[in-house]
C-alpha atoms as a PDB file:
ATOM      1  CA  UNK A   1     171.276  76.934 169.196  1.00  0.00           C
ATOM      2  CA  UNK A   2     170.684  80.571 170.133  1.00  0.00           C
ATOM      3  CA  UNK A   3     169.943  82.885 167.187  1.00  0.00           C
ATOM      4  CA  UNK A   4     172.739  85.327 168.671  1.00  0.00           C
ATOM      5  CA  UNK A   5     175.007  82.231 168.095  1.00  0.00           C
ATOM      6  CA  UNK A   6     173.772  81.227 164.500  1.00  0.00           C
ATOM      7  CA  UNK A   7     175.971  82.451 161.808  1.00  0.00           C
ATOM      8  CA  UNK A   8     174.989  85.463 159.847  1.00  0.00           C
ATOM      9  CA  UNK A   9     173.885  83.644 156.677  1.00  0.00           C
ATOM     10  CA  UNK A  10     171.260  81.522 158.428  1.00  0.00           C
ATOM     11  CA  UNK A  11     169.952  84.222 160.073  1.00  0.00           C
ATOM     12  CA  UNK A  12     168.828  86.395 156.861  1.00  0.00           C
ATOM     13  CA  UNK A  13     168.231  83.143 154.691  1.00  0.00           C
ATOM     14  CA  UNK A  14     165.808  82.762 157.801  1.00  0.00           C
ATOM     15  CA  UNK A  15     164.047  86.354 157.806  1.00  0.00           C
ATOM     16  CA  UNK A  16     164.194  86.194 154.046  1.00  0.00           C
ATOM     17  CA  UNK A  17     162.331  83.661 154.097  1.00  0.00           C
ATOM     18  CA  UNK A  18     159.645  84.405 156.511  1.00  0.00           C
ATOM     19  CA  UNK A  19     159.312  87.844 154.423  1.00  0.00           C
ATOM     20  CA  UNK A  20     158.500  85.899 151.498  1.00  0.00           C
ATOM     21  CA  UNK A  21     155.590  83.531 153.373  1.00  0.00           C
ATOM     22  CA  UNK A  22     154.115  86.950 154.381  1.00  0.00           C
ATOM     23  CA  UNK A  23     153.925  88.317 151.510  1.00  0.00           C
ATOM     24  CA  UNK A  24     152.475  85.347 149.156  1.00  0.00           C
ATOM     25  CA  UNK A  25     150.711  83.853 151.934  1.00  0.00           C
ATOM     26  CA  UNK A  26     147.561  85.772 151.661  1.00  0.00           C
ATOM     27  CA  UNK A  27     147.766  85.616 148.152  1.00  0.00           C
ATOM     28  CA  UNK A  28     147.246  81.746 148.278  1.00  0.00           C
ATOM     29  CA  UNK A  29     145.135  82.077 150.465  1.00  0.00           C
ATOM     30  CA  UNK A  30     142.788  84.216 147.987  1.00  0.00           C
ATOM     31  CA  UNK A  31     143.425  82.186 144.773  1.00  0.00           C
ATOM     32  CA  UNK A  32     142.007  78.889 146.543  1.00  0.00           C
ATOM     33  CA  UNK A  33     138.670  80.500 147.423  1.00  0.00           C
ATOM     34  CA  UNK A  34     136.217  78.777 144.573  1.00  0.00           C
ATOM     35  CA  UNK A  35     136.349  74.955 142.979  1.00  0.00           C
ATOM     36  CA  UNK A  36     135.225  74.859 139.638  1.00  0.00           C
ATOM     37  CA  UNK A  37     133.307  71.340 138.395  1.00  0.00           C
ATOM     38  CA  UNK A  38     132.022  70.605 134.936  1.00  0.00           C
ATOM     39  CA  UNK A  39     128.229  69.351 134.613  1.00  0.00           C
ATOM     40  CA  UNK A  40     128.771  65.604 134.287  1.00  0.00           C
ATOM     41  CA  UNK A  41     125.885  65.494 131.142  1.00  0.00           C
ATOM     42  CA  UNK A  42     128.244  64.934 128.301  1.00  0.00           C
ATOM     43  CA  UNK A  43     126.504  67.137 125.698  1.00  0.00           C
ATOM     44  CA  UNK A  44     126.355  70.026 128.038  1.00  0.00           C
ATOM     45  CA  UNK A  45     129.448  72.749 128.501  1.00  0.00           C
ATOM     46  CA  UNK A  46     128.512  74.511 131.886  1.00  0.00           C
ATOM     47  CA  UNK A  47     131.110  74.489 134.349  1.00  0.00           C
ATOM     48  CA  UNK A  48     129.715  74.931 138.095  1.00  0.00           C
ATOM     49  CA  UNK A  49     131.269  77.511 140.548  1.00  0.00           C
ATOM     50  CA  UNK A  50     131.317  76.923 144.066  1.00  0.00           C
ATOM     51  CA  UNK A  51     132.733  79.568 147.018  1.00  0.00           C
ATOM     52  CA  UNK A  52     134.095  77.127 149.068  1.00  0.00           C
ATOM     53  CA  UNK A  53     133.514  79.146 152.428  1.00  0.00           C
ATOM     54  CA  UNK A  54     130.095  80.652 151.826  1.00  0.00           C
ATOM     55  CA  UNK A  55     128.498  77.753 149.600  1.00  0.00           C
ATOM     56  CA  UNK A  56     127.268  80.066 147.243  1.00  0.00           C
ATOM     57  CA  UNK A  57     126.877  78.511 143.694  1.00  0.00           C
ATOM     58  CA  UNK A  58     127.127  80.203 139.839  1.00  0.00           C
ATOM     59  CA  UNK A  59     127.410  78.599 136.839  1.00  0.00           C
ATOM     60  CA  UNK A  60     128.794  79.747 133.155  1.00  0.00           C
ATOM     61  CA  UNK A  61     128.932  77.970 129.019  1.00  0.00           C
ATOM     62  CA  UNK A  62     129.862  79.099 126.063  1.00  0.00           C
ATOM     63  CA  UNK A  63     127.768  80.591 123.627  1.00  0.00           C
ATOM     64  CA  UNK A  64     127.733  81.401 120.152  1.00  0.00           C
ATOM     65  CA  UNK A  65     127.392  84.693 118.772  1.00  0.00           C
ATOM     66  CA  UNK A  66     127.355  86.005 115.370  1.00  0.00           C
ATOM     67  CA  UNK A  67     130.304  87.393 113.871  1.00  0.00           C
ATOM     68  CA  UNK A  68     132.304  86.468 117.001  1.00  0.00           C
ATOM     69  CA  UNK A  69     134.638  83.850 118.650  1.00  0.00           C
ATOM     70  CA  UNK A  70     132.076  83.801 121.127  1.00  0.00           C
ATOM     71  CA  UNK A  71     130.735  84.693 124.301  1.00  0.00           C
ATOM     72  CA  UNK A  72     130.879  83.465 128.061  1.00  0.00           C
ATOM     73  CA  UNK A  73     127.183  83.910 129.575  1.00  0.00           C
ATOM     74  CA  UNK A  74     127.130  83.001 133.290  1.00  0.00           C
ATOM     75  CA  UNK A  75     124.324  82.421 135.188  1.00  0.00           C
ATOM     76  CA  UNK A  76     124.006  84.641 138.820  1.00  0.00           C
ATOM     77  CA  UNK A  77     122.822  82.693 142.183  1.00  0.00           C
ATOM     78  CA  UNK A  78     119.419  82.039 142.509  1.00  0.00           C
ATOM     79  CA  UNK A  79     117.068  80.730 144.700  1.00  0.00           C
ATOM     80  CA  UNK A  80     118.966  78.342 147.454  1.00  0.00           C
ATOM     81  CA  UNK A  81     122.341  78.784 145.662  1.00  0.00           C
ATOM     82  CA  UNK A  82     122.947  82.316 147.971  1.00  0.00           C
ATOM     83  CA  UNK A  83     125.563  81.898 150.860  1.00  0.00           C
ATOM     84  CA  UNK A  84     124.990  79.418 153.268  1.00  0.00           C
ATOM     85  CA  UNK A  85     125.908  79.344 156.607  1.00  0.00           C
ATOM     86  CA  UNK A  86     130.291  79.833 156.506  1.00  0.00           C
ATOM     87  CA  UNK A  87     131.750  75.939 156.452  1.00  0.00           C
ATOM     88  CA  UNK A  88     133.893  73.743 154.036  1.00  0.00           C
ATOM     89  CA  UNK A  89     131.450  73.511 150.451  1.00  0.00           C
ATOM     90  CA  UNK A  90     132.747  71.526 147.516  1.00  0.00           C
ATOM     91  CA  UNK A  91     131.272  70.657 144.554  1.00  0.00           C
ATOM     92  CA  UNK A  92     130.443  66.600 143.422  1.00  0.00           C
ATOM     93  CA  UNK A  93     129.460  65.218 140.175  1.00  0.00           C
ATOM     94  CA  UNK A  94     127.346  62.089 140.048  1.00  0.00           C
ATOM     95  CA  UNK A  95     128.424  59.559 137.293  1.00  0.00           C
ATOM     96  CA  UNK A  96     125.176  60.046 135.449  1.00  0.00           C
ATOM     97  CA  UNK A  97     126.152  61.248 131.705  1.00  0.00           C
ATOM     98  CA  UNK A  98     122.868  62.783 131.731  1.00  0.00           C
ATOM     99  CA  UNK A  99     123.080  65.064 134.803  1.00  0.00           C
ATOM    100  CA  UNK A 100     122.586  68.425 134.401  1.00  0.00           C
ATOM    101  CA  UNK A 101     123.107  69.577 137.587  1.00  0.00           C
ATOM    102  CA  UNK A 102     125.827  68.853 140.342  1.00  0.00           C
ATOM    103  CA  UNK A 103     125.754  68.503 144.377  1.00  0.00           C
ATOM    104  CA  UNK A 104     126.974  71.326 146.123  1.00  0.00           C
ATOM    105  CA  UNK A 105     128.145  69.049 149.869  1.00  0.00           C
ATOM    106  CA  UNK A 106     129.349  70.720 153.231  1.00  0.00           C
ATOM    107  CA  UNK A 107     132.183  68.633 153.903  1.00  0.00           C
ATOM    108  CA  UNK A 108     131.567  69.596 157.679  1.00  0.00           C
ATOM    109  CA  UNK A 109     128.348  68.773 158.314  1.00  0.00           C
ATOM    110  CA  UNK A 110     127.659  66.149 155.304  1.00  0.00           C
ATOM    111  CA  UNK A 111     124.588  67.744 153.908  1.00  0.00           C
ATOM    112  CA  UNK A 112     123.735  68.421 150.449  1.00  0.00           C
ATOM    113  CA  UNK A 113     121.853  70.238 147.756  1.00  0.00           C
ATOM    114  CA  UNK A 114     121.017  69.323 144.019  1.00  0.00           C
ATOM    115  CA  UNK A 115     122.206  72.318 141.973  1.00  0.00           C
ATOM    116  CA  UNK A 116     121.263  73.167 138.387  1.00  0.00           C
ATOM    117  CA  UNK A 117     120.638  76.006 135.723  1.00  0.00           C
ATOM    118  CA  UNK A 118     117.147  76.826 135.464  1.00  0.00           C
ATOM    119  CA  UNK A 119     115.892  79.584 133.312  1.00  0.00           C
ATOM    120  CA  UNK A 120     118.422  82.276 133.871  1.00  0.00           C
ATOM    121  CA  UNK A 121     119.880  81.202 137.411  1.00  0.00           C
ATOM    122  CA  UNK A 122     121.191  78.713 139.319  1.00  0.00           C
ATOM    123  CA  UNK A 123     119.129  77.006 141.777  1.00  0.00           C
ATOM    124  CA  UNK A 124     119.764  74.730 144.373  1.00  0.00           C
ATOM    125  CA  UNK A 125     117.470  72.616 146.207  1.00  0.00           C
ATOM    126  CA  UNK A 126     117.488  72.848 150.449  1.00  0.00           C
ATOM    127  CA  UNK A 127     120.101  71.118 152.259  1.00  0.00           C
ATOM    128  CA  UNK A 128     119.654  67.869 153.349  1.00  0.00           C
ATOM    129  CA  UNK A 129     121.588  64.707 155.379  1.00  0.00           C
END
């Protein structure tokens, strides 16, 4: 049917509605840009950080601190957990309750790194297939 033909109603339900996917939709699109995965070593509280279009990885715990609740101490990208190459990057736990670290995969091309905390960064290792 013609839109000069639809009835009035349908016709701002319509335009109301694509109004409201314009204005949310690049919201969404911002609030889905990292995936969060916890270290799967059971007596370790670091949650990993990947951005899922640049690869880049950070990590942060918990921490005591005197006379607090506590504090959050993060640890910044270091060497091999910079931006990659722009793709599809998630972040994969192995079943080892020991793991420190997690895999940082490029569900495009299927290669991987090993990332972990070491010293006061996170580190990843080279990709590889």
């Amino acid at each position: 049917m013609p839109a000069f033909l639809m009835p009035i109603r349908k016709r701002v339900l319509g335009a109301a509605l694509v109004a409201t996917v314009s204005v949310f939709a690049p919201q969404a699109v911002l609030a889905n840009n990292f995936e969060f995965l916890a270290a799967p070593e059971i007596e370790l509280n670091i949650i990993y950080r990947v951005d899922k279009a640049t690869g880049e990885v950070g990590a942060c715990q918990y921490g005591d601190k005197e006379g607090t609740i506590g504090v959050t101490l993060c640890y910044p990208p270091g060497q091999g957990a910079n931006a990659l190459t722009p793709s599809h990057y998630s972040l994969v736990a192995s079943r080892h309750e020991r793991e420190a670290g997690v895999f940082r995969v490029d569900l495009r091309s299927g290669s991987m790194s090993i990332c972990y905390v070491l010293k006061q960064e996170v580190v990843c290792t080279p990709p590889a297939r």
